[in-house]
Protein backbone atom coordinates (compact mmCIF):
# COMPACT_ATOMS: atom_id res chain seq x y z
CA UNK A 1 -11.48 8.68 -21.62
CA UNK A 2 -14.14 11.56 -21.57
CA UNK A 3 -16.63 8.95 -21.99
CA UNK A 4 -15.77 7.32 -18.98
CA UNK A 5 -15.51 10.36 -16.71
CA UNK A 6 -18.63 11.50 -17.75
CA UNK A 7 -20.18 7.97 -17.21
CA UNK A 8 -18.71 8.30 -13.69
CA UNK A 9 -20.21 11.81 -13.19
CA UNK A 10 -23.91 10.49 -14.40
CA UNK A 11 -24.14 7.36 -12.34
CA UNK A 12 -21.70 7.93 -9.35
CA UNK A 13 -19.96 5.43 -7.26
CA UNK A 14 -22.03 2.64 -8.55
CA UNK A 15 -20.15 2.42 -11.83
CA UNK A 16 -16.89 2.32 -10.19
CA UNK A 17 -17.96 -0.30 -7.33
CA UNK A 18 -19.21 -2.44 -10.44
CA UNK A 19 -15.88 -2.24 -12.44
CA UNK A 20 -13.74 -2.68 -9.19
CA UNK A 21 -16.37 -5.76 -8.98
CA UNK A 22 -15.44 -7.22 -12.28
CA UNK A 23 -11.53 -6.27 -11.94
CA UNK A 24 -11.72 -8.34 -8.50
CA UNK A 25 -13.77 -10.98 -10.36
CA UNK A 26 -10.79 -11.33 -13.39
CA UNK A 27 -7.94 -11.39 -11.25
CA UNK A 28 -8.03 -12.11 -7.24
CA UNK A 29 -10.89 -14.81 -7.95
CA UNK A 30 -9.29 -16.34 -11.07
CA UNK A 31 -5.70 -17.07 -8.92
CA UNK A 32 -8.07 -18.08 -5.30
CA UNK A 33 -9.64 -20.43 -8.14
CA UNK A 34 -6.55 -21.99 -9.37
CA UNK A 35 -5.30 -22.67 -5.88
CA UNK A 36 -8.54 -24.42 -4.82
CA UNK A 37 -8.11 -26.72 -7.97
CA UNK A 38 -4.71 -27.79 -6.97
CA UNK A 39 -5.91 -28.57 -3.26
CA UNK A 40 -8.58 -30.62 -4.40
CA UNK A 41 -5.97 -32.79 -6.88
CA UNK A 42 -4.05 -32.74 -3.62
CA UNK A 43 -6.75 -34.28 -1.78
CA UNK A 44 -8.09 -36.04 -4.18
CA UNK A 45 -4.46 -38.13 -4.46
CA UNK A 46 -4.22 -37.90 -0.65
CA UNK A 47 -7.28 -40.40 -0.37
CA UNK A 48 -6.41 -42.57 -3.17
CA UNK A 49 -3.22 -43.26 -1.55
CA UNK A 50 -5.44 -43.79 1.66
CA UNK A 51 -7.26 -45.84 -0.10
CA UNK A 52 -10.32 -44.24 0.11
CA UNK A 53 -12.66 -44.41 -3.14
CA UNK A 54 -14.22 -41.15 -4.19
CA UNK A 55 -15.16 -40.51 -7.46
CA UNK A 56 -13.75 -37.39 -9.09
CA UNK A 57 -16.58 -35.44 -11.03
CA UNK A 58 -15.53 -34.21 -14.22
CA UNK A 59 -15.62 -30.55 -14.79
């Protein structure tokens, strides 16, 4: 814990905008993620019952 505080002290507000980065990065963008993958199987069965032929890339 001393480590970090004094990491903090040396380097300022950097170090803690670049571990809020990767926090937001692990858990806001993982779930905004998810719910973008389920739209696009949404859509993607949306147009096949339209009849529309896309082809799904595979990931």
């Amino acid at each position: 814990m001393d480590s970090i505080i004094k990491v903090i002290a040396d380097n300022g507000i950097s170090v803690v905008c670049v571990g809020y980065m990767i926090y937001f990065q692990l858990t806001t963008m993982k779930d905004v993620t998810k719910t973008l993958l389920k739209i696009e199987e949404n859509l993607f069965l949306i147009n096949q019952k339209l009849g529309i032929d896309i082809k799904k890339e595979k990931r």
